[in-house]
Protein backbone atom coordinates (compact mmCIF):
# COMPACT_ATOMS: atom_id res chain seq x y z
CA UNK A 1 14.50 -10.87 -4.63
CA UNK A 2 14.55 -14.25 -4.86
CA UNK A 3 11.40 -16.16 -5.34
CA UNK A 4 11.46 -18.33 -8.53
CA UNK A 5 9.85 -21.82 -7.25
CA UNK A 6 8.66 -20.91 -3.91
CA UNK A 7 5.27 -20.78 -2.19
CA UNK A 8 2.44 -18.63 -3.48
CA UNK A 9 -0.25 -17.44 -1.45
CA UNK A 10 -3.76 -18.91 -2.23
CA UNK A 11 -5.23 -15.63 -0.36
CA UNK A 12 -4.80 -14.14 -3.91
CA UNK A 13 -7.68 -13.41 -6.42
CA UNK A 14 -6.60 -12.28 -9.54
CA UNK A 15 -9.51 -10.13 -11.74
CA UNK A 16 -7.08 -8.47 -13.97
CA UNK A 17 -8.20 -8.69 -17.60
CA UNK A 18 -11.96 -8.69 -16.71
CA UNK A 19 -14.07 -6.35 -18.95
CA UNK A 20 -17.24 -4.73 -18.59
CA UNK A 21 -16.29 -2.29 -16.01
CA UNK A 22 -15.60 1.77 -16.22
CA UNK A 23 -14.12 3.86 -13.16
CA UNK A 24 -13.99 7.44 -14.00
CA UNK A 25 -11.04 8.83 -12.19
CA UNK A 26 -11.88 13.19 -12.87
CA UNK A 27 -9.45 15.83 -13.10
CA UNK A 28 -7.14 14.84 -15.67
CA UNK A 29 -3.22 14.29 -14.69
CA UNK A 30 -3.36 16.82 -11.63
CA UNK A 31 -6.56 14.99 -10.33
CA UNK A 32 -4.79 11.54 -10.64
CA UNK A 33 -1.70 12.68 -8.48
CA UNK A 34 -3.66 14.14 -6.41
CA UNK A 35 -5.50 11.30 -5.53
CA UNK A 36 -2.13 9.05 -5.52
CA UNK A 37 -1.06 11.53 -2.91
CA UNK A 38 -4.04 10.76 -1.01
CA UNK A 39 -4.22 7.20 -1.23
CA UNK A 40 -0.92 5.79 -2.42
CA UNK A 41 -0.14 2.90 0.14
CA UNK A 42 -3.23 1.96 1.68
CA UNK A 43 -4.96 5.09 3.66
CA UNK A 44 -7.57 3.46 5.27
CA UNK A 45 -9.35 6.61 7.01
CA UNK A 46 -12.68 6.68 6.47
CA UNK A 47 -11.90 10.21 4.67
CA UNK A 48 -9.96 8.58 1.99
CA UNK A 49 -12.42 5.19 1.93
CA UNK A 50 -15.73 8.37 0.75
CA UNK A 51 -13.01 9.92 -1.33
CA UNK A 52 -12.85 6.32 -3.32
CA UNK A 53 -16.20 5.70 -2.98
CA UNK A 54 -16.73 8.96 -5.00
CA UNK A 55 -15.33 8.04 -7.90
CA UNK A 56 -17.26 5.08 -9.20
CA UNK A 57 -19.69 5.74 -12.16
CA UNK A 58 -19.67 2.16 -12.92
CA UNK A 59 -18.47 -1.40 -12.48
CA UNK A 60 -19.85 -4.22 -13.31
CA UNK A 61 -18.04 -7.64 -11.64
CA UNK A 62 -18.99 -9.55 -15.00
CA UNK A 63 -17.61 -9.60 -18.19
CA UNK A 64 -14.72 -12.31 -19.48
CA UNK A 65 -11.28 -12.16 -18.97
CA UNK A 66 -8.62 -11.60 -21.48
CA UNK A 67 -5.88 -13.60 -21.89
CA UNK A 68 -2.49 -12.60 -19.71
CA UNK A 69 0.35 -11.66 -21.02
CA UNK A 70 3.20 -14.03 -20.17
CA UNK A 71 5.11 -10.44 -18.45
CA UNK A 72 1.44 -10.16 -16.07
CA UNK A 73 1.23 -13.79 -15.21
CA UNK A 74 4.82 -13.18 -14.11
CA UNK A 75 4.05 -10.06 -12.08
CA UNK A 76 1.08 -12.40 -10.50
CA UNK A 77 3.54 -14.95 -9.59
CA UNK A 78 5.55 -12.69 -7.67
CA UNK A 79 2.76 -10.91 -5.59
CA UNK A 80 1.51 -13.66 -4.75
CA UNK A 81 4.83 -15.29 -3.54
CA UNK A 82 5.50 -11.60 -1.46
CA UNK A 83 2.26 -12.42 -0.26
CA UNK A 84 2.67 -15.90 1.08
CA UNK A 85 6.00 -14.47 2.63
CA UNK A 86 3.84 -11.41 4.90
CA UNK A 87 1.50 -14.44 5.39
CA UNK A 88 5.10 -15.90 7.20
CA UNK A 89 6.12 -13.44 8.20
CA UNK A 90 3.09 -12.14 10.58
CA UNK A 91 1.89 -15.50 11.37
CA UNK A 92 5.09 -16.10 13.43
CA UNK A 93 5.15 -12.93 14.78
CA UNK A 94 1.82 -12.73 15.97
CA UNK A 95 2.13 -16.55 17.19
CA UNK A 96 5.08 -15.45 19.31
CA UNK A 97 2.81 -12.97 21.31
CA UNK A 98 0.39 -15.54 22.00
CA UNK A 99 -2.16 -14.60 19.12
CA UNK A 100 -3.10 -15.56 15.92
CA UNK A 101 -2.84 -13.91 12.68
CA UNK A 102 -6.04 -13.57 10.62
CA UNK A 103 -4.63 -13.72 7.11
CA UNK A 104 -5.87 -11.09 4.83
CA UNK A 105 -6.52 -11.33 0.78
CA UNK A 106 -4.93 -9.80 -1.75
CA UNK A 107 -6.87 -9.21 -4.98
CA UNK A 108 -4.81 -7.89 -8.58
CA UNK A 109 -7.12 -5.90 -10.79
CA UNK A 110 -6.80 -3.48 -13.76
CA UNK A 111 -8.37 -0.56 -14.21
CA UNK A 112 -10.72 -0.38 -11.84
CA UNK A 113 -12.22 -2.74 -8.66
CA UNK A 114 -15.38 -3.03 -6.38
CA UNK A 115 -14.80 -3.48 -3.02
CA UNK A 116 -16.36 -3.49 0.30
CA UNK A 117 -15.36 0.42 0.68
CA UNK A 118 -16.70 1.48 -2.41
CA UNK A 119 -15.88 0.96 -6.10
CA UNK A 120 -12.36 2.28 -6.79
CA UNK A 121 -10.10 3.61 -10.21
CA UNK A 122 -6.29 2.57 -10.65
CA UNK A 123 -5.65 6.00 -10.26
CA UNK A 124 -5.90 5.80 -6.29
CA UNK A 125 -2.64 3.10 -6.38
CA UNK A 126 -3.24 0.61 -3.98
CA UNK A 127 -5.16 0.18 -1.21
CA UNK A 128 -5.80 -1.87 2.25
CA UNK A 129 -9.89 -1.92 2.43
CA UNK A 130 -10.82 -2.87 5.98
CA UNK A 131 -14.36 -3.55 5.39
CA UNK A 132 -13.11 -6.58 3.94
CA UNK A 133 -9.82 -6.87 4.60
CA UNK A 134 -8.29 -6.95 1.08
CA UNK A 135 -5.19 -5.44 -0.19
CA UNK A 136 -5.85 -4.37 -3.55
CA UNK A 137 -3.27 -3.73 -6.19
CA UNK A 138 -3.17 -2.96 -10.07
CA UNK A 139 0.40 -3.98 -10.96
CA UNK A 140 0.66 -2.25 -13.43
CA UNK A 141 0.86 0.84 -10.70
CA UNK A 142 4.66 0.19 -10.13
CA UNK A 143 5.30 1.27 -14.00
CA UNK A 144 3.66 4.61 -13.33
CA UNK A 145 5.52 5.08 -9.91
CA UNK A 146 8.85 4.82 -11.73
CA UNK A 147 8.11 6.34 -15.07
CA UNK A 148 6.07 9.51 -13.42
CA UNK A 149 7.40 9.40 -9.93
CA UNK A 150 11.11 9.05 -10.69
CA UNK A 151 11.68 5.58 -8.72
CA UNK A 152 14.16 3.17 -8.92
CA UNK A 153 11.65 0.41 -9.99
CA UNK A 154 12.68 -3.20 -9.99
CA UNK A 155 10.75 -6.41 -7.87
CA UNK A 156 11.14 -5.37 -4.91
CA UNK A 157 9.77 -1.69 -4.65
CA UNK A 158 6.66 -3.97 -5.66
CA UNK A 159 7.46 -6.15 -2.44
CA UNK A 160 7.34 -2.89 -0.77
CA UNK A 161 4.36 -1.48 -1.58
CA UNK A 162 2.55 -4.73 -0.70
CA UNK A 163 4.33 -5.23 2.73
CA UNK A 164 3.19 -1.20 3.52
CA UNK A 165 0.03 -2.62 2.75
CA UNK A 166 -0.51 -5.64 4.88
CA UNK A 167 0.73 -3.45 7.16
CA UNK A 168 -2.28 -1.17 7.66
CA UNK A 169 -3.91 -4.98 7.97
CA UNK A 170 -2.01 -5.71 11.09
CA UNK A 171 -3.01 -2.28 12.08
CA UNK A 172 -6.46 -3.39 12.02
CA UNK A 173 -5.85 -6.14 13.73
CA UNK A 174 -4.30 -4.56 16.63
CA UNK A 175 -7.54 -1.93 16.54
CA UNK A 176 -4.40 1.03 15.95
CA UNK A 177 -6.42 1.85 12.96
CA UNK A 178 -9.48 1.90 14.92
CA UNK A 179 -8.18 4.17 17.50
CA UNK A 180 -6.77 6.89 14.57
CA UNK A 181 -10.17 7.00 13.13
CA UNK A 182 -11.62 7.72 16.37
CA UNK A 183 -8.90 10.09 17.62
CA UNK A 184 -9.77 12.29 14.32
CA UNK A 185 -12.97 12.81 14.61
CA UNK A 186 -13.98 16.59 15.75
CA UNK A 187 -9.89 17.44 15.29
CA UNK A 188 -9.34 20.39 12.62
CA UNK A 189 -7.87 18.73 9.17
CA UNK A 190 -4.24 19.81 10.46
CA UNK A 191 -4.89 17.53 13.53
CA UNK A 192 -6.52 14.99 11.83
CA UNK A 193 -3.79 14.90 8.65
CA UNK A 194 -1.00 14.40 11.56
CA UNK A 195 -2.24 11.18 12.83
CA UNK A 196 -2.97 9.70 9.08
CA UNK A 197 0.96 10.49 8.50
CA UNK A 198 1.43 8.92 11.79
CA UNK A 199 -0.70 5.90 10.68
CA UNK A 200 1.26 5.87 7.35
CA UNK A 201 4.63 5.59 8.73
CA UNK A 202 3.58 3.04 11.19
CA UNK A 203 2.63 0.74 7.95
CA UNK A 204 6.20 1.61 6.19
CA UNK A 205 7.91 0.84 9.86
CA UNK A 206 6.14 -2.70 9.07
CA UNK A 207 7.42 -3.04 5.83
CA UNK A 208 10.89 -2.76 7.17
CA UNK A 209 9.49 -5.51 9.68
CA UNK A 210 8.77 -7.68 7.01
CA UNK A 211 11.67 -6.92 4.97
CA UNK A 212 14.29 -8.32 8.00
CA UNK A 213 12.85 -11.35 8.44
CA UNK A 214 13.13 -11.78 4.51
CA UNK A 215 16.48 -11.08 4.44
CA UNK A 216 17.05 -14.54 3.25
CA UNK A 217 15.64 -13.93 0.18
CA UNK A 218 16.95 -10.72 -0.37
CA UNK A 219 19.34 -9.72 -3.42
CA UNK A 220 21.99 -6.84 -4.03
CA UNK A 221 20.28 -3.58 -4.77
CA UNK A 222 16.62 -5.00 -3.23
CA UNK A 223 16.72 -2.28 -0.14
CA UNK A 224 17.71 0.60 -2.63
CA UNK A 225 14.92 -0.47 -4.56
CA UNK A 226 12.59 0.11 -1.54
CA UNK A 227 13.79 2.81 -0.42
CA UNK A 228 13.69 4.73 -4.27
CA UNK A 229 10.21 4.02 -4.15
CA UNK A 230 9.33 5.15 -0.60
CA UNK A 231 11.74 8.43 -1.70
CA UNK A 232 9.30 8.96 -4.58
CA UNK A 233 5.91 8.61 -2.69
CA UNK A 234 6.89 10.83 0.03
CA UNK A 235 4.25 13.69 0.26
CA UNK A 236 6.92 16.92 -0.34
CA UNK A 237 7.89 14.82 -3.10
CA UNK A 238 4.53 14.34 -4.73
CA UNK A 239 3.00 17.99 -3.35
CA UNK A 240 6.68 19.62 -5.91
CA UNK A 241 5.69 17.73 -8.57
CA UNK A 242 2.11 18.05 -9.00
CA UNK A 243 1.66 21.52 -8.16
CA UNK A 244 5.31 23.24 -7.62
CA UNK A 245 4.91 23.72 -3.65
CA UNK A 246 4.92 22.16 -1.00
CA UNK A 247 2.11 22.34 1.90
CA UNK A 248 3.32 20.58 5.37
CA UNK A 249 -0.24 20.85 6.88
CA UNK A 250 -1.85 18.59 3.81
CA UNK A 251 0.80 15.64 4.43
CA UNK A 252 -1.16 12.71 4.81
CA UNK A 253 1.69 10.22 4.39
CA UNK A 254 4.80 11.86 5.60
CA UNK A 255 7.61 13.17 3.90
CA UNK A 256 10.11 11.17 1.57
CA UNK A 257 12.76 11.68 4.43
CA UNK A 258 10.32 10.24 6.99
CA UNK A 259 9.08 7.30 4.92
CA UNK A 260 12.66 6.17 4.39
CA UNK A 261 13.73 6.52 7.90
CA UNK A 262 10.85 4.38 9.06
CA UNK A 263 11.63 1.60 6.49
CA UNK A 264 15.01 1.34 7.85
CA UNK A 265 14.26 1.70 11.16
CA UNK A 266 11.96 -1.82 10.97
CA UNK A 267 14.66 -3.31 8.84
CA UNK A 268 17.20 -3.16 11.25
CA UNK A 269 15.69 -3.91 14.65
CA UNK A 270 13.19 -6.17 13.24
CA UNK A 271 11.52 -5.25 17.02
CA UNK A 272 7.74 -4.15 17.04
CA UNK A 273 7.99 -1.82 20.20
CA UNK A 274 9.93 0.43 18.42
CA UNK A 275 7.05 1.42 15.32
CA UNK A 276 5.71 4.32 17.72
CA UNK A 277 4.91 6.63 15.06
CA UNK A 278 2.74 8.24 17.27
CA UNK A 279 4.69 9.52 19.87
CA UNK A 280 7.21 10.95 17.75
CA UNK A 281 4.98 13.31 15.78
């Protein structure tokens, strides 16, 4: 992706470095996919939000910072410049139908993070917190999604992820997510797990959104890149890996077939009446 010298968001808070914090994340390898399988591109259910809010012990906001490496302050540049491009992105959008777009915040962190929906390990991937309308992100998440997870890697599986994210933002904003949560309470955890796919997909539809009116700044091999990662995050995918079987009724995210398909499908109509997850589950 292209993005050397252009705009960086100033919605961007970077804490990574800062000590004086422990999150205990439980249950060893298994527990940590198992929570990535849960929460891996921004579930904002209130469901997942207790399931984060469970795993604090401790974290303290204070503490210095250490030093960045000069790879980090790299991988901070670039976030923040995919940031200030969904900031574009969604601004003219929304402006077009007459609204305007409440810009979120994006805050890098390592380790572990407080937030307004709890405190919260690395081990959950990131996250869209509507309490407070943050995206939160430990960078160093997209090593562990290729080197675990078998994806591609590269900058902009990375552009992905945080597009997917700022996606369950505009969700918010449009009260879809508001709705979900509402439609799930009293259903049976089969009922309920259906619309949080739904939701899911809706928020990688948006990605593909984002992505075609990037396309400017697009390179070679960027899409496969994408789609690699949303191949790898699929919940068959993750369900075979971590415990050998796969369980249709505990998808929460959708399948690695599905999450592809609704990439591409926002990619190339770039047309927001046609992201009815919903209807199609």
């Amino acid at each position: 992706m292209k993005w050397l010298g252009r705009r960086s968001s100033s919605n961007v808070e970077d804490r990574r470095g800062l000590s004086g914090g422990k999150i205990a994340a439980g249950g060893g390898i298994i527990g940590v996919i198992f929570l990535i399988a849960q929460m891996f591109l921004g579930g904002d259910s209130a469901q997942v939000l207790n399931q984060i809010q469970n795993q604090v012990v401790q974290h303290s906001g204070g503490g210095e910072q250490r030093e960045l490496t000069e790879e980090e302050k790299k991988q901070g540049e670039f976030a923040s410049v995919v940031f200030a491009d969904t900031e574009d992105v969604w601004g003219k959008l929304f402006s077009e139908e007459g609204s305007n777009y409440q810009q979120p915040k994006m805050v890098l962190f390592t380790d572990g993070v407080q937030t307004e929906c709890g405190g919260a390990s690395s081990a959950v991937g990131p996250f869209y917190c509507p309490a407070d309308q943050k995206v939160y992100i430990d960078l160093s998440f997209m090593e562990e999604l290729k080197n675990k997870f078998g994806a591609k890697g590269g900058d902009f599986a990375t552009a992905y992820v945080i597009a997917h994210e700022v996606g369950h933002h505009v969700q918010t904003l449009l009260g879809t997510s508001a709705k979900v949560n509402r439609a799930q309470r009293g259903l049976s955890e089969k009922e309920s797990n259906k619309l949080s796919v739904a939701l899911e997909l809706q928020a990688d539809f948006y990605a593909g959104i984002f992505a075609h009116y990037n396309k400017q700044y697009l390179e070679e091999g960027d899409i496969e890149e994408a789609m690699s990662a949303a191949q790898a995050v699929g919940d068959d995918a993750i369900q075979q890996k971590s415990q050998g079987r796969i369980v249709p009724d505990a998808f929460t995210h959708g399948t690695s077939k599905q999450r592809m398909y609704w990439f591409m499908k926002g990619y190339n109509s770039g047309n927001m009446n046609e992201g009815d997850t919903f209807s199609e589950m």
